[in-house]
Protein backbone atom coordinates (compact mmCIF):
# COMPACT_ATOMS: atom_id res chain seq x y z
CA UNK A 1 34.85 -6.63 -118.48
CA UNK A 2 37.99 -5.47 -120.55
CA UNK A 3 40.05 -6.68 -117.80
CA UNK A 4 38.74 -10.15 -117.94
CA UNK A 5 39.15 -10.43 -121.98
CA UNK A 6 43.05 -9.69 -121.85
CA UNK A 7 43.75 -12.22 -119.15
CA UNK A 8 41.68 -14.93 -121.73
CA UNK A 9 43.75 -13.78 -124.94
CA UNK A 10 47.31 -15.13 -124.32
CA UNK A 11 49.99 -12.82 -125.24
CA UNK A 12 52.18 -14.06 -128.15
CA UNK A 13 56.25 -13.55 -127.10
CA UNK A 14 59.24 -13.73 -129.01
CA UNK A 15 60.97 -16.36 -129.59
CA UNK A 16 58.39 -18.92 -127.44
CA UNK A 17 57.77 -22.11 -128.73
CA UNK A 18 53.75 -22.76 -129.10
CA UNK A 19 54.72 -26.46 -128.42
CA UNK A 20 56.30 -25.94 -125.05
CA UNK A 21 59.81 -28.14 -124.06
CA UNK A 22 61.02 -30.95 -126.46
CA UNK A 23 60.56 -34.37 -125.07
CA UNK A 24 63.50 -36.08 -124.17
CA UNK A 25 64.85 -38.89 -125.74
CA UNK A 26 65.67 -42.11 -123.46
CA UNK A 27 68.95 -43.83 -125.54
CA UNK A 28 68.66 -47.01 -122.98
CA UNK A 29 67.57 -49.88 -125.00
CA UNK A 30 67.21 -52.86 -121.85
CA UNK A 31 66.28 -55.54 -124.91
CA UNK A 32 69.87 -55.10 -126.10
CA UNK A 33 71.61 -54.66 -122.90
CA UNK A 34 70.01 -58.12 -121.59
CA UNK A 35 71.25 -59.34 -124.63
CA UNK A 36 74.94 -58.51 -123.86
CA UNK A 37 74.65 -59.37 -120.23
CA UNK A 38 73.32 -62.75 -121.19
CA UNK A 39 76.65 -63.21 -123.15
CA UNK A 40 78.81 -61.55 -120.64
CA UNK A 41 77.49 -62.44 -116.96
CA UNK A 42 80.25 -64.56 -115.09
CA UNK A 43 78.95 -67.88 -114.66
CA UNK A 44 80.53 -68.70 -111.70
CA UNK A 45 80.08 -67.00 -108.20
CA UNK A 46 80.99 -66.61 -104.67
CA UNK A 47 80.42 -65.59 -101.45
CA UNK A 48 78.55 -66.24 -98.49
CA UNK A 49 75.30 -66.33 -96.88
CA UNK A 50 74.32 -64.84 -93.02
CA UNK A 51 70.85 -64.87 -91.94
CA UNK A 52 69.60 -62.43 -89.43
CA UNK A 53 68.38 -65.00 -86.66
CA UNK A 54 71.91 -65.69 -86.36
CA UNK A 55 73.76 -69.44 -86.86
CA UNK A 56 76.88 -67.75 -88.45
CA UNK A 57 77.84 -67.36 -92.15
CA UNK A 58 77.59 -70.01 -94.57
CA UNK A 59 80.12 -70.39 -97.85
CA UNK A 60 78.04 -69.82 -101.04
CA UNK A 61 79.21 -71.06 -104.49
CA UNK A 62 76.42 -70.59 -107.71
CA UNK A 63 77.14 -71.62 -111.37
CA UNK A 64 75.17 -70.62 -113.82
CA UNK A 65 74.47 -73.39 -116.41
CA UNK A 66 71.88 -71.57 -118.15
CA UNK A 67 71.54 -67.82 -119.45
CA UNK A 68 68.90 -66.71 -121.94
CA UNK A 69 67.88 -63.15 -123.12
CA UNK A 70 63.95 -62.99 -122.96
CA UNK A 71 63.48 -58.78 -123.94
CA UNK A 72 64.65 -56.92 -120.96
CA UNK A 73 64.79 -59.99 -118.87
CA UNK A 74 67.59 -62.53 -118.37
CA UNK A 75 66.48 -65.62 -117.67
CA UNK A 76 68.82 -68.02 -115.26
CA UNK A 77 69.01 -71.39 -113.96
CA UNK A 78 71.86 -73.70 -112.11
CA UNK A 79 72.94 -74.45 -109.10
CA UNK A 80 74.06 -73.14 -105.32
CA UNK A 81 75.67 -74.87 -103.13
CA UNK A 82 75.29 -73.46 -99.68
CA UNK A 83 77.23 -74.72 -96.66
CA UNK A 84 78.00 -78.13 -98.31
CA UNK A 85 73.86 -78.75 -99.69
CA UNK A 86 73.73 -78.63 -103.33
CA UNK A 87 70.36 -77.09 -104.91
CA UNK A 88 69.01 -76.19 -108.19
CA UNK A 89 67.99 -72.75 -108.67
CA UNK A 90 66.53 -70.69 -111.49
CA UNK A 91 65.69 -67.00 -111.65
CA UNK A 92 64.82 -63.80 -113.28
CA UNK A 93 67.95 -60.46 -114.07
CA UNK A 94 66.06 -57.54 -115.03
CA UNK A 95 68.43 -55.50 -117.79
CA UNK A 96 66.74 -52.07 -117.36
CA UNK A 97 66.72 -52.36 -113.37
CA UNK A 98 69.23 -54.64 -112.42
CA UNK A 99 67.08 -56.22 -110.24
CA UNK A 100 67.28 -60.33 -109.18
CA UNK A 101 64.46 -62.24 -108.42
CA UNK A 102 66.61 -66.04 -107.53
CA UNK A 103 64.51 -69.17 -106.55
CA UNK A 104 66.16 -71.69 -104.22
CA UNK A 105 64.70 -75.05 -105.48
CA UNK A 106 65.05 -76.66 -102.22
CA UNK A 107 65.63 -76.55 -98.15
CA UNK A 108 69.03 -75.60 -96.35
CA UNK A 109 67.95 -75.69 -92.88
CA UNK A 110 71.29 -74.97 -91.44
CA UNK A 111 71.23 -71.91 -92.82
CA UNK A 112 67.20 -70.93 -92.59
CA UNK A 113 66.59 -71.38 -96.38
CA UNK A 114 63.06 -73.04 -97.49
CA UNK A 115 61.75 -74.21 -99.95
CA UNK A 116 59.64 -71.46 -101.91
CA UNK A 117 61.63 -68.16 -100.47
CA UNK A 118 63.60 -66.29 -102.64
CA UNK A 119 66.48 -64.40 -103.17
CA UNK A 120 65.92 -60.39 -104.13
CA UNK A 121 68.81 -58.47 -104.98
CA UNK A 122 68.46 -54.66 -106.46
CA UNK A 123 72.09 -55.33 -107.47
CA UNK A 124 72.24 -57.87 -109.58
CA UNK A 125 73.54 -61.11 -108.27
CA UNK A 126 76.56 -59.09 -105.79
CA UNK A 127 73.85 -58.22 -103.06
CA UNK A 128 70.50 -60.20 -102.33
CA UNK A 129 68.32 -60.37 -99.63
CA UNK A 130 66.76 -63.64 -98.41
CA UNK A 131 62.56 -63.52 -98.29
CA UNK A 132 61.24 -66.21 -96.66
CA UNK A 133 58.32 -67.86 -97.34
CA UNK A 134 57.45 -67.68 -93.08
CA UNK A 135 57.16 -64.68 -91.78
CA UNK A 136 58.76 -66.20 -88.65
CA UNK A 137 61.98 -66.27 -90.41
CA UNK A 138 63.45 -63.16 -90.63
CA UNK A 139 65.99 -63.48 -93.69
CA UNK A 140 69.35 -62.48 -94.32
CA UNK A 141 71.96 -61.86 -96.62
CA UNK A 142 74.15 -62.79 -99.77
CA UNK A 143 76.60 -61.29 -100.85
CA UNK A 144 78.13 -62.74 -103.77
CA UNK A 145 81.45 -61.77 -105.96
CA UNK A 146 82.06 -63.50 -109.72
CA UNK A 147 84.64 -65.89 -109.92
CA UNK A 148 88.00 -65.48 -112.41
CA UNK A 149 89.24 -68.48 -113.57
CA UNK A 150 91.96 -68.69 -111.50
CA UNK A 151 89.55 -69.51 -108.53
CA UNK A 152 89.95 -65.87 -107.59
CA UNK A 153 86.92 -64.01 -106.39
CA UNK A 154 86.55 -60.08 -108.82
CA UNK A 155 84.76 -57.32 -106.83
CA UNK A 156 81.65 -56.23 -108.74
CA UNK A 157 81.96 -52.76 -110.34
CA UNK A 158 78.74 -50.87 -110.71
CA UNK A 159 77.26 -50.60 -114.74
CA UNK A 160 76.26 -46.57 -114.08
């Protein structure tokens, strides 16, 4: 039995903290960055748009007319214009994530875009993936670059 009482008594050592490991403070506030990046995000963009069933690439332009700090979210609306076809769009930029949830208001059938699929980028707005709202279509791609005034398309440097 004397065996079993030591092991239940703990042992007291020097220098040992009885509250174990400080917690770690996070120093990332996402309310205040989505309030900068709602000042700072380029409102114009370019690039182009490929979906995986093939049909080539199509020329993307999107202008932001709208962006609005809502917490950790930034809120955005405009327009794309894909291959020539003109469409509203409004989405969701997640400051803590980066991650873009774009709606396409509208049908490019050239290009395999419906009505109520969405754009998904874990990037921000330089990569996205197309999700359909078929699972017969299979997607694709945008990548996407900010324009400069000069008409000039900037390559996107990461935030981290």
């Amino acid at each position: 039995m004397i065996p079993l009482l030591l092991a239940a008594t703990p042992l007291m050592v020097e220098g040992a903290s009885p509250l174990g490991q400080p917690m770690q403070v996070q120093t990332f506030d996402p309310v205040a960055r989505a309030a900068v990046m709602a000042q700072q995000l380029p409102r114009q963009w370019s690039g182009s748009y490929a979906g995986f069933a093939g049909g080539g690439s199509f020329p993307v332009q999107l202008r932001l007319s709208s962006v609005t700090a809502m917490g950790q979210m930034v809120d955005v609306r405009g327009e794309m214009t894909v291959g020539g076809t003109k469409l509203p769009v409004q989405g969701n930029l997640n400051a803590n994530s980066d991650q873009l949830i774009l709606l396409l208001l509208g049908d490019v059938a050239p290009a395999g875009l419906e009505n109520g699929g969405r754009f998904v980028g874990l990037q921000g707005f330089s990569l996205a993936g197309w999700v359909a709202p078929r699972q017969t279509n299979p997607g694709g791609t945008l990548v996407m670059n900010p324009v400069v005034a000069s008409g000039k398309a900037l390559p996107v440097r990461g935030l981290w």
